[in-house]
C-alpha atoms as a PDB file:
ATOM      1  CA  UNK A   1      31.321 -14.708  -3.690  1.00  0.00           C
ATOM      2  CA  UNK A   2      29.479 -17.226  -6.031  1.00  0.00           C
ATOM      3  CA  UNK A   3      25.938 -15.572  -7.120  1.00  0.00           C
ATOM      4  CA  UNK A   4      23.213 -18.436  -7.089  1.00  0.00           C
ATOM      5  CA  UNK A   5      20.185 -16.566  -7.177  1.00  0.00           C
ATOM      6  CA  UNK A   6      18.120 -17.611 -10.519  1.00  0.00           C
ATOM      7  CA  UNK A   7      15.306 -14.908  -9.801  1.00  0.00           C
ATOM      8  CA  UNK A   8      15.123 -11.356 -11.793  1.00  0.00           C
ATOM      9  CA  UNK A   9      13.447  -8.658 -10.101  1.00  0.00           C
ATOM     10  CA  UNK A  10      12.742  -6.217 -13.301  1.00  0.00           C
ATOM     11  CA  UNK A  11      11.970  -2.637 -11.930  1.00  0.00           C
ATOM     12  CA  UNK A  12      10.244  -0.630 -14.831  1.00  0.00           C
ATOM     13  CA  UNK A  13      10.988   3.513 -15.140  1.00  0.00           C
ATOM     14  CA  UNK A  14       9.088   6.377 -15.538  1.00  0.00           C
ATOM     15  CA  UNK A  15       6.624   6.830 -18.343  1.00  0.00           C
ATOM     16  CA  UNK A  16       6.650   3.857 -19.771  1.00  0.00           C
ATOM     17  CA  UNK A  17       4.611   0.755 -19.355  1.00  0.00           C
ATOM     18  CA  UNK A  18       6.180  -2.310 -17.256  1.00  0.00           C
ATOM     19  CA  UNK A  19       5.501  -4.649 -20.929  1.00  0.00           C
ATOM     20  CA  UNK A  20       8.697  -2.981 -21.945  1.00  0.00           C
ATOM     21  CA  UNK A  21      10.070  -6.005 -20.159  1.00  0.00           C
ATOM     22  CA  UNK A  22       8.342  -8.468 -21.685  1.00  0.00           C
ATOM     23  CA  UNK A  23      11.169  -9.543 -24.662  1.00  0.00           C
ATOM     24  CA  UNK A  24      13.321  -9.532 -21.629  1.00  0.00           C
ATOM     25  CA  UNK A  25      11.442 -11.910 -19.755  1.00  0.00           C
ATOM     26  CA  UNK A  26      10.964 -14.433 -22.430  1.00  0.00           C
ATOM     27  CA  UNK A  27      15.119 -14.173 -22.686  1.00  0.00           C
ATOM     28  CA  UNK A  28      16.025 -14.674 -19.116  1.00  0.00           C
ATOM     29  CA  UNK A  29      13.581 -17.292 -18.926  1.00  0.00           C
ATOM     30  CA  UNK A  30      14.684 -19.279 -21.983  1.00  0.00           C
ATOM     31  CA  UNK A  31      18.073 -19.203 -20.235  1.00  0.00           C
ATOM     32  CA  UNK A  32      16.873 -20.973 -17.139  1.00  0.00           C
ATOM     33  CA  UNK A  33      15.539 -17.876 -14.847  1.00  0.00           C
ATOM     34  CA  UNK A  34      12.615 -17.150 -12.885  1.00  0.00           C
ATOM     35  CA  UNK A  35      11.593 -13.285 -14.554  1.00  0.00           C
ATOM     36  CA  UNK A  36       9.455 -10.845 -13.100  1.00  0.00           C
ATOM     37  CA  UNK A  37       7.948  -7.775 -13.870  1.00  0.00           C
ATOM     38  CA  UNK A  38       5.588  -6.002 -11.895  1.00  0.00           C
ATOM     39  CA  UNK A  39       3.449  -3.161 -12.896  1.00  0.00           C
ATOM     40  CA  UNK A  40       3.729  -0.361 -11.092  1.00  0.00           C
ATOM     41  CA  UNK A  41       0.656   0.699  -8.053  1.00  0.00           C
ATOM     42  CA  UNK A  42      -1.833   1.996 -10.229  1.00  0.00           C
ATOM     43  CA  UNK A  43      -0.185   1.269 -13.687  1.00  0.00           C
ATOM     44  CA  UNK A  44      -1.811  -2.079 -14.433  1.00  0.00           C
ATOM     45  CA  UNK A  45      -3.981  -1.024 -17.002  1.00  0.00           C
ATOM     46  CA  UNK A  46      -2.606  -0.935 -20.861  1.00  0.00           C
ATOM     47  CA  UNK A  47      -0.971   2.018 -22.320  1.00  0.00           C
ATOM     48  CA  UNK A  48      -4.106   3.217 -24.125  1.00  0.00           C
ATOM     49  CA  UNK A  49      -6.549   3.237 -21.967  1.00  0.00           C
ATOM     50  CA  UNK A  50      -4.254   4.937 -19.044  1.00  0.00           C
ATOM     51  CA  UNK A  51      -3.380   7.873 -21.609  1.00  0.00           C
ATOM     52  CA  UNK A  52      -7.308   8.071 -21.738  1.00  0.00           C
ATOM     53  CA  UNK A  53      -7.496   9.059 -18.271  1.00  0.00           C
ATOM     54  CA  UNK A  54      -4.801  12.201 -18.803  1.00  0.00           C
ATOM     55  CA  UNK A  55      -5.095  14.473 -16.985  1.00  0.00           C
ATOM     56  CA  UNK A  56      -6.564  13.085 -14.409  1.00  0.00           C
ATOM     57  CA  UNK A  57      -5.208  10.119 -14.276  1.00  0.00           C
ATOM     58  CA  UNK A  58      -4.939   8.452 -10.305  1.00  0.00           C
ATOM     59  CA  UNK A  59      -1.400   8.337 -11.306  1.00  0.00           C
ATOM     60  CA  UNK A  60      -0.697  11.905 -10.340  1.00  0.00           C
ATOM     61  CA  UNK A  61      -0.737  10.823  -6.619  1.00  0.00           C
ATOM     62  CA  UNK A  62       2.292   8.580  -6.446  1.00  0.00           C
ATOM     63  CA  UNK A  63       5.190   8.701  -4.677  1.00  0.00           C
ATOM     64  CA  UNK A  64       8.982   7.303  -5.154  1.00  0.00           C
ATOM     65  CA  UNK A  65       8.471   5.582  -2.031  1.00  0.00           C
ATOM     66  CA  UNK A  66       4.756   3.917  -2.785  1.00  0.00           C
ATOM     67  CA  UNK A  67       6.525   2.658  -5.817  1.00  0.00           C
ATOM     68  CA  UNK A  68       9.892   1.331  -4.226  1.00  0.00           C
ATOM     69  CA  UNK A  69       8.458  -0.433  -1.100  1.00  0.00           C
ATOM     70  CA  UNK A  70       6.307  -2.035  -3.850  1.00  0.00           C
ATOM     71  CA  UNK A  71       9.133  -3.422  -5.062  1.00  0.00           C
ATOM     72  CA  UNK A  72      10.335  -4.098  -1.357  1.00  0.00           C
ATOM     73  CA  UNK A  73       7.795  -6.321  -0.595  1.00  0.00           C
ATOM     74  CA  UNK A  74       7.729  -8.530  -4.054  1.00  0.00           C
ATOM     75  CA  UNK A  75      11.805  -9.106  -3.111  1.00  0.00           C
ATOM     76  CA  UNK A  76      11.058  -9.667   0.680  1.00  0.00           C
ATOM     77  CA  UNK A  77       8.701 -12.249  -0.696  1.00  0.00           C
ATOM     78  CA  UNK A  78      10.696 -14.268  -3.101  1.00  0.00           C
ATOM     79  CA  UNK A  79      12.300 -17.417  -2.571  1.00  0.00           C
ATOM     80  CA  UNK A  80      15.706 -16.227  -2.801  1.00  0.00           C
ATOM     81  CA  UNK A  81      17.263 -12.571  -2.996  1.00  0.00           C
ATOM     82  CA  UNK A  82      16.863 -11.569  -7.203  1.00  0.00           C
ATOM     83  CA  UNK A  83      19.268 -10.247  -9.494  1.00  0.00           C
ATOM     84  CA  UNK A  84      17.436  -7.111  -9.768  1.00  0.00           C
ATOM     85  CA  UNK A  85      17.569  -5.249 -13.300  1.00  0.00           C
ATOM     86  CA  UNK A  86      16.399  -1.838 -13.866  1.00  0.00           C
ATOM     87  CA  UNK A  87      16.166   0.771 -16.709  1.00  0.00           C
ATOM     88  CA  UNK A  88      16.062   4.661 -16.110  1.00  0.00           C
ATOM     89  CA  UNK A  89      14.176   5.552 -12.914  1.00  0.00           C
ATOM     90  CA  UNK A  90      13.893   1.747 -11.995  1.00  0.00           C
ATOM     91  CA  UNK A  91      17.968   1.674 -12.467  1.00  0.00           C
ATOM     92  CA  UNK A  92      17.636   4.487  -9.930  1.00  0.00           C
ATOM     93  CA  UNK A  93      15.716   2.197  -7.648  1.00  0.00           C
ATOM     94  CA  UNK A  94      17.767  -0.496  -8.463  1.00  0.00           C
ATOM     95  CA  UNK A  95      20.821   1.202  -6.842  1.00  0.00           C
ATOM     96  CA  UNK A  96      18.743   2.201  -3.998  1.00  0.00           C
ATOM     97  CA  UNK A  97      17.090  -1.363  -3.557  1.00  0.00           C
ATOM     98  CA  UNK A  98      20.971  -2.725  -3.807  1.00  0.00           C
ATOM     99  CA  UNK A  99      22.180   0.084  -1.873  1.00  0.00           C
ATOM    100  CA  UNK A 100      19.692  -1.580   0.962  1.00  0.00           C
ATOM    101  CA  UNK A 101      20.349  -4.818   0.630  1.00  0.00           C
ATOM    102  CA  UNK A 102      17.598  -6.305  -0.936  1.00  0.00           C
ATOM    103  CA  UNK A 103      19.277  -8.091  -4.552  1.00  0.00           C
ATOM    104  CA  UNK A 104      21.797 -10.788  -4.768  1.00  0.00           C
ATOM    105  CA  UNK A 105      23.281  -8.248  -7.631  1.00  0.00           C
ATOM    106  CA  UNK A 106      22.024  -5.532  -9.596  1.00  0.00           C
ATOM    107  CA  UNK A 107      22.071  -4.348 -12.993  1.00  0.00           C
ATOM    108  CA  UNK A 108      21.389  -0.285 -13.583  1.00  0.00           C
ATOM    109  CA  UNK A 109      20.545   0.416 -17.128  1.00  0.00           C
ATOM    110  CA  UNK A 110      20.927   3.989 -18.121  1.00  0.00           C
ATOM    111  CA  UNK A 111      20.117   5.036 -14.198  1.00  0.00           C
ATOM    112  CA  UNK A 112      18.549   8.177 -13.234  1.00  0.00           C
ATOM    113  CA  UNK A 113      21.061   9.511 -10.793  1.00  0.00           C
ATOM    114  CA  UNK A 114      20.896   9.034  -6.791  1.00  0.00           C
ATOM    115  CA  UNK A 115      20.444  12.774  -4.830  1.00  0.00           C
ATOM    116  CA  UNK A 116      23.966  14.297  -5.371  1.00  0.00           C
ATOM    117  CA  UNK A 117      24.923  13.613  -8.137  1.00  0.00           C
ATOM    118  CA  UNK A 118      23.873  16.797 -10.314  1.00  0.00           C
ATOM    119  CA  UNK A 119      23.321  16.902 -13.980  1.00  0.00           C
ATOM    120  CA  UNK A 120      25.762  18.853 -15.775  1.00  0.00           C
ATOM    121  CA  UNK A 121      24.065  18.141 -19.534  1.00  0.00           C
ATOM    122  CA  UNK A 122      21.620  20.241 -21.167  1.00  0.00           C
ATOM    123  CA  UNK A 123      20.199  17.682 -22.890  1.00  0.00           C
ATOM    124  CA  UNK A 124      18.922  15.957 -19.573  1.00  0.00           C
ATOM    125  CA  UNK A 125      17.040  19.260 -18.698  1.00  0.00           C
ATOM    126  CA  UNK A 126      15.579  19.655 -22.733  1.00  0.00           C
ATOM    127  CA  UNK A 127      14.382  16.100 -22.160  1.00  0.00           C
ATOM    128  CA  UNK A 128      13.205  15.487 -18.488  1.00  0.00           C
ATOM    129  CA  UNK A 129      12.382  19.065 -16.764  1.00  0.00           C
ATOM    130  CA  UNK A 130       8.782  18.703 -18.358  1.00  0.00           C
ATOM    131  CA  UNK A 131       8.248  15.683 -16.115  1.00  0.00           C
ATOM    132  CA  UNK A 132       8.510  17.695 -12.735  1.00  0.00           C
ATOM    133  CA  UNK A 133       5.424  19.994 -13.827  1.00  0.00           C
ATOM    134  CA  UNK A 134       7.605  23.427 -12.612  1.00  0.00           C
ATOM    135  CA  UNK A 135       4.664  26.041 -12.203  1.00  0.00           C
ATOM    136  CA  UNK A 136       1.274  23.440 -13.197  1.00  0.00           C
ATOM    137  CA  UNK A 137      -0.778  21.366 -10.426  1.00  0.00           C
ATOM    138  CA  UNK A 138       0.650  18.582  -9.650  1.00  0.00           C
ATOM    139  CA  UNK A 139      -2.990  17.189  -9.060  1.00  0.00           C
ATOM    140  CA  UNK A 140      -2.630  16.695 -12.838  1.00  0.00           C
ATOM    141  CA  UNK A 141      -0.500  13.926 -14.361  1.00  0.00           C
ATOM    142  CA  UNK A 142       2.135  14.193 -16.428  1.00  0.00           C
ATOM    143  CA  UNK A 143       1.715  12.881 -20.128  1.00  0.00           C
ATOM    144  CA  UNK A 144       5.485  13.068 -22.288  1.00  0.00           C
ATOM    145  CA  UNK A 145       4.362  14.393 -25.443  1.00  0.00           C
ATOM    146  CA  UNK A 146       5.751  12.959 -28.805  1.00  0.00           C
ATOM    147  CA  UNK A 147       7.650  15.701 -29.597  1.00  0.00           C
ATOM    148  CA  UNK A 148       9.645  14.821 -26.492  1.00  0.00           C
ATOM    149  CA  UNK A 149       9.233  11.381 -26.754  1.00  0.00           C
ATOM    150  CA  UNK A 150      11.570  11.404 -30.111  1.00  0.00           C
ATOM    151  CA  UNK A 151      14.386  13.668 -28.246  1.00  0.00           C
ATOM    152  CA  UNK A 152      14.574  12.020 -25.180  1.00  0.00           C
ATOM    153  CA  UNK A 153      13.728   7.959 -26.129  1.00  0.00           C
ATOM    154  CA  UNK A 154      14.076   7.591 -29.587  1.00  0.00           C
ATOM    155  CA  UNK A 155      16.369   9.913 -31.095  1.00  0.00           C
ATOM    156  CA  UNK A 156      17.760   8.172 -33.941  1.00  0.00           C
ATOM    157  CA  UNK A 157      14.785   6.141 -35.187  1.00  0.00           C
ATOM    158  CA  UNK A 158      12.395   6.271 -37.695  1.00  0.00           C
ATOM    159  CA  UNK A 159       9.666   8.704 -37.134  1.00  0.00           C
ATOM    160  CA  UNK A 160       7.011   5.550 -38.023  1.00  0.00           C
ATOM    161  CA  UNK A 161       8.764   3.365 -35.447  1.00  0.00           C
ATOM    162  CA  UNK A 162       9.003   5.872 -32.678  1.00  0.00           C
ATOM    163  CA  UNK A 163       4.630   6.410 -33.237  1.00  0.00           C
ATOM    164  CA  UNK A 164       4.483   2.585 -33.078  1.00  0.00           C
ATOM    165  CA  UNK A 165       6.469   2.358 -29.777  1.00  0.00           C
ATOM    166  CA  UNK A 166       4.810   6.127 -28.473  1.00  0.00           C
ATOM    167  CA  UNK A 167       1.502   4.113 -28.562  1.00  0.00           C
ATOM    168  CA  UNK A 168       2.623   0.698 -27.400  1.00  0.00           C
ATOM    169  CA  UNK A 169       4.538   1.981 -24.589  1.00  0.00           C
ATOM    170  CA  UNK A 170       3.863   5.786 -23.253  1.00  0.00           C
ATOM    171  CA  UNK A 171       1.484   6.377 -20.026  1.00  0.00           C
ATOM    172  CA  UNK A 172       1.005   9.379 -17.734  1.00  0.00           C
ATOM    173  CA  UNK A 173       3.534  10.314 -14.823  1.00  0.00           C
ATOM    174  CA  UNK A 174       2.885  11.387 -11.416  1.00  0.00           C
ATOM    175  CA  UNK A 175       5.163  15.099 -11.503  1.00  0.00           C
ATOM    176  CA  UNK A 176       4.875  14.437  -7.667  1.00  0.00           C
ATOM    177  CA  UNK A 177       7.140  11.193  -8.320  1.00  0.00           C
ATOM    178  CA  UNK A 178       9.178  12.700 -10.790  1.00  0.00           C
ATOM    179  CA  UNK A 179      10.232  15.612  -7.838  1.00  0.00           C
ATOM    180  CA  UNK A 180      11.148  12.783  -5.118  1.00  0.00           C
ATOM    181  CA  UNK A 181      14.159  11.982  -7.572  1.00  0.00           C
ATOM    182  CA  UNK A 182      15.886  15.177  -6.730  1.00  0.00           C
ATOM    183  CA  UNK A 183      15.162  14.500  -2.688  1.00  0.00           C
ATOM    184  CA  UNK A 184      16.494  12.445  -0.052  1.00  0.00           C
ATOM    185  CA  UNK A 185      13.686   9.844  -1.467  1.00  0.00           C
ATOM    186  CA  UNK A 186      16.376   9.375  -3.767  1.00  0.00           C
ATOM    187  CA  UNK A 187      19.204   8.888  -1.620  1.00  0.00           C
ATOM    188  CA  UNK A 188      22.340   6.252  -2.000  1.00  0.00           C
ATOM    189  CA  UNK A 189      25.565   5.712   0.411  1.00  0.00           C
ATOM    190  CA  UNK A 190      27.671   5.371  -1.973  1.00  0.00           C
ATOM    191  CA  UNK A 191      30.834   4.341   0.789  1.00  0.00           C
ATOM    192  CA  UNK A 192      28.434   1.389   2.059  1.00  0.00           C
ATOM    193  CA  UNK A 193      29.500  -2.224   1.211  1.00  0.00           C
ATOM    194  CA  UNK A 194      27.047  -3.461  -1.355  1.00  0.00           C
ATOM    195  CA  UNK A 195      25.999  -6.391  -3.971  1.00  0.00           C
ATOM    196  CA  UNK A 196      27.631  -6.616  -7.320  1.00  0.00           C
ATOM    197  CA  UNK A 197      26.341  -3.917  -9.504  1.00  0.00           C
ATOM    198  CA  UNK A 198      26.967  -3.191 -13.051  1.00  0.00           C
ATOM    199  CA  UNK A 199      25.877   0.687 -14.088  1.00  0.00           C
ATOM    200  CA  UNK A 200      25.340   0.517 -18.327  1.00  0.00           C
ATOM    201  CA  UNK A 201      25.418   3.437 -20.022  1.00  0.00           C
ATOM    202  CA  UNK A 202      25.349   4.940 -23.744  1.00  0.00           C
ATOM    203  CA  UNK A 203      26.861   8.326 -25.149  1.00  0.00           C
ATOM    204  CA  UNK A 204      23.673   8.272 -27.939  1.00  0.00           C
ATOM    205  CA  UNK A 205      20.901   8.624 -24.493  1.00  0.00           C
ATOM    206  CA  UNK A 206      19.689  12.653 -24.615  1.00  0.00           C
ATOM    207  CA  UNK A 207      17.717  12.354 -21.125  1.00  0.00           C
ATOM    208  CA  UNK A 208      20.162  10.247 -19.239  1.00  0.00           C
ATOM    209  CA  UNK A 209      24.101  10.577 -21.176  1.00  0.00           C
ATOM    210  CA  UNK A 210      26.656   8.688 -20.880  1.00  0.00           C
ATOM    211  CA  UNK A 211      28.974  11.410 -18.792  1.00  0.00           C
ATOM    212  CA  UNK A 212      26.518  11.659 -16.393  1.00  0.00           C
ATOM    213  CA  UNK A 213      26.242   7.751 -15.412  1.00  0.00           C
ATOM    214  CA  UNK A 214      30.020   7.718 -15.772  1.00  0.00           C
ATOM    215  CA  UNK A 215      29.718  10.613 -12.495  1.00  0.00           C
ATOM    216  CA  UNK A 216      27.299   8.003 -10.918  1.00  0.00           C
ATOM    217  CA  UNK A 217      29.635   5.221 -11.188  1.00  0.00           C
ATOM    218  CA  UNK A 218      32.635   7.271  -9.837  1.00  0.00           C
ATOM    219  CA  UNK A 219      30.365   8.319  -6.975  1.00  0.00           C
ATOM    220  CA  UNK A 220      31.012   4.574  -5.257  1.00  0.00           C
ATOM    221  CA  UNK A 221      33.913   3.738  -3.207  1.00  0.00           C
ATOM    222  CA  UNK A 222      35.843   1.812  -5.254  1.00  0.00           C
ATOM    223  CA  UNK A 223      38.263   0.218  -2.058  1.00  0.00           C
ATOM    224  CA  UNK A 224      35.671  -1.019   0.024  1.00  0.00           C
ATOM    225  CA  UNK A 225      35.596  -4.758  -1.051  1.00  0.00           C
ATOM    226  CA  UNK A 226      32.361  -4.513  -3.260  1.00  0.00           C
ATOM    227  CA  UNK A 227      32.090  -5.269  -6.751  1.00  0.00           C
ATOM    228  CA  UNK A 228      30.617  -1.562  -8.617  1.00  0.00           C
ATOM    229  CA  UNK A 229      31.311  -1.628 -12.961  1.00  0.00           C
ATOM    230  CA  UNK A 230      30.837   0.188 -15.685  1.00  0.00           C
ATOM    231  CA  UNK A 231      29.921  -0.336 -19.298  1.00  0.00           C
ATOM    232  CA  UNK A 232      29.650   1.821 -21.661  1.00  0.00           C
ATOM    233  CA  UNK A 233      27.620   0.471 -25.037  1.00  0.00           C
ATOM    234  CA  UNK A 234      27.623   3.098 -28.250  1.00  0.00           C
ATOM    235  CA  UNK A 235      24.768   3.686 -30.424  1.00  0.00           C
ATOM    236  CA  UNK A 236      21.810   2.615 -27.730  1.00  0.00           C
ATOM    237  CA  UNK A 237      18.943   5.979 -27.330  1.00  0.00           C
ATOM    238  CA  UNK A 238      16.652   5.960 -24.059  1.00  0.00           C
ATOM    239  CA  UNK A 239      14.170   3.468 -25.442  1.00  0.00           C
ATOM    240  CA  UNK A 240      17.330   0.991 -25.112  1.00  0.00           C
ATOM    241  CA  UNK A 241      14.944  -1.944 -24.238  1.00  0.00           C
ATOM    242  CA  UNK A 242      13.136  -1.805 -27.084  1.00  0.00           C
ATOM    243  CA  UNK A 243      15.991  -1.298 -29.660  1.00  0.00           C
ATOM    244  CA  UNK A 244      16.501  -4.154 -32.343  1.00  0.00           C
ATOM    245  CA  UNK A 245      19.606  -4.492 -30.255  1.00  0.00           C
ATOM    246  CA  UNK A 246      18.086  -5.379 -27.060  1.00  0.00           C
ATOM    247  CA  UNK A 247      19.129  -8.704 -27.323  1.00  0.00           C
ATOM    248  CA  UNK A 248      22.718  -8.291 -27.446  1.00  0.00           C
ATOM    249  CA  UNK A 249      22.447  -6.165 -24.499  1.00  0.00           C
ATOM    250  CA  UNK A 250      20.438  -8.373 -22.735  1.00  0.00           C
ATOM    251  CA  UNK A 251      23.281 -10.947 -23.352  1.00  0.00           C
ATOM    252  CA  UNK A 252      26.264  -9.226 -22.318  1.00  0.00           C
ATOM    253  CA  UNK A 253      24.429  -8.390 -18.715  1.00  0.00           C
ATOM    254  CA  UNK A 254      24.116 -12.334 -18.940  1.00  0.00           C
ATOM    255  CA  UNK A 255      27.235 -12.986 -19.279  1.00  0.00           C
ATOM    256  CA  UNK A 256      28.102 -10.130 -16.263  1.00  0.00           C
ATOM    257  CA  UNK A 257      25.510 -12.219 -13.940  1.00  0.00           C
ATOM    258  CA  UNK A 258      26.853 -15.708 -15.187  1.00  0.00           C
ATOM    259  CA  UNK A 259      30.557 -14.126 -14.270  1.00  0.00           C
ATOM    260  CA  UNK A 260      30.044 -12.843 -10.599  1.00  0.00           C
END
């Protein structure tokens, strides 16, 4: 099947600001593509002035599915069906948004994983259990401190870089939204037909590793006449977008798209 969609859907994760696209954007587009990517309900605002509204941030009050039939209705509403790219929690969505038929193909960047497939690694649970707000209100947002920020995104960089990006990037999380990821919110058939999808992954990611994508890709029937890969890029932390390398990665998922 010849892929002829030149619309990108980008679906942004959790804690982060949706301008963690923007180098992407500019790349896609210089390579012939119409790029989107939408804020999340009720993350509009810049980085800054949402941290100023921690803890009580309107935030706290979303919900995995306010956030995905967001993105629903800005694919429904495109000219053609998108190539739909997400990182983290959006590469969660992006499966699920795949899963459901709404992308021409899909690209899952270090993924959170669908309901079912259970995280084995401690390091996922030192880096992400702060986010579902175990024993605090969850009428309160969530707000990753920096101390977390360098194990779980940036591990690896230097600690002035990881401040820079901390303050360019980081806003509060609903813990409400964080909890729908372990529900059936968060489910995936993984025996149904689908769109190409490429899962990318990286052994040097503390929150999200390597192994456990690898268990996410596995999950999918491999017989069933759909296209599911897997790629596996060393040396790229959590904050993978906003590496020096992002271009390269950007490019090889180019070259995936260009070759389905």
């Amino acid at each position: 099947m010849s892929i002829q969609s030149k619309t990108i859907l980008f679906v942004t994760g959790c804690f982060v600001s949706y301008k963690c696209w923007d180098d992407w954007v500019n790349f896609f587009e210089s390579k012939g593509y119409t790029a989107l990517a939408p804020a999340w309900p009720l993350k509009e605002g810049a980085p800054d002035l949402l941290r100023s509204q921690h803890p009580d941030s309107p935030i706290a009050t979303l919900r995995m599915n306010t956030v995905l039939n967001n993105y629903i209705e800005i694919a429904k509403q495109l000219p053609e069906k998108p190539i739909i790219i997400g990182h983290s929690f959006g590469g969660l969505m992006t499966q699920i948004l795949i899963n459901r038929g709404y992308g021409a193909l899909g690209v899952a960047i270090h993924p959170v994983p669908p309901q079912g497939v259970i995280p084995l690694e401690l390091s996922f649970y030192k880096a992400g259990t702060g986010s579902l707000g175990l024993f605090t209100s969850t009428k309160k947002d969530y707000l990753m401190s920096f101390k977390t920020w360098q194990y779980a995104f940036t591990n690896g960089m230097p600690e002035a870089v990881q401040r820079a990006e901390y303050d360019k990037f980081v806003v509060p999380e609903s813990k409400l939204l964080a909890r729908d990821g372990l529900t059936s919110a968060a489910k995936v058939d993984f025996s149904k037909p689908h769109a190409p999808l490429l899962i990318v992954s990286s052994p040097a990611d503390n929150i999200i590793p390597a192994s456990l994508n690898k268990r996410n890709f596995k999950r999918y029937k491999q017989n069933n006449g759909s296209i599911t890969e897997y790629l596996e890029v060393p040396g790229r932390n959590h904050h993978v977008l906003g590496l020096s390398t992002w271009k390269e990665d950007a490019q090889q998922i180019l070259e995936w798209i260009q070759k389905q």
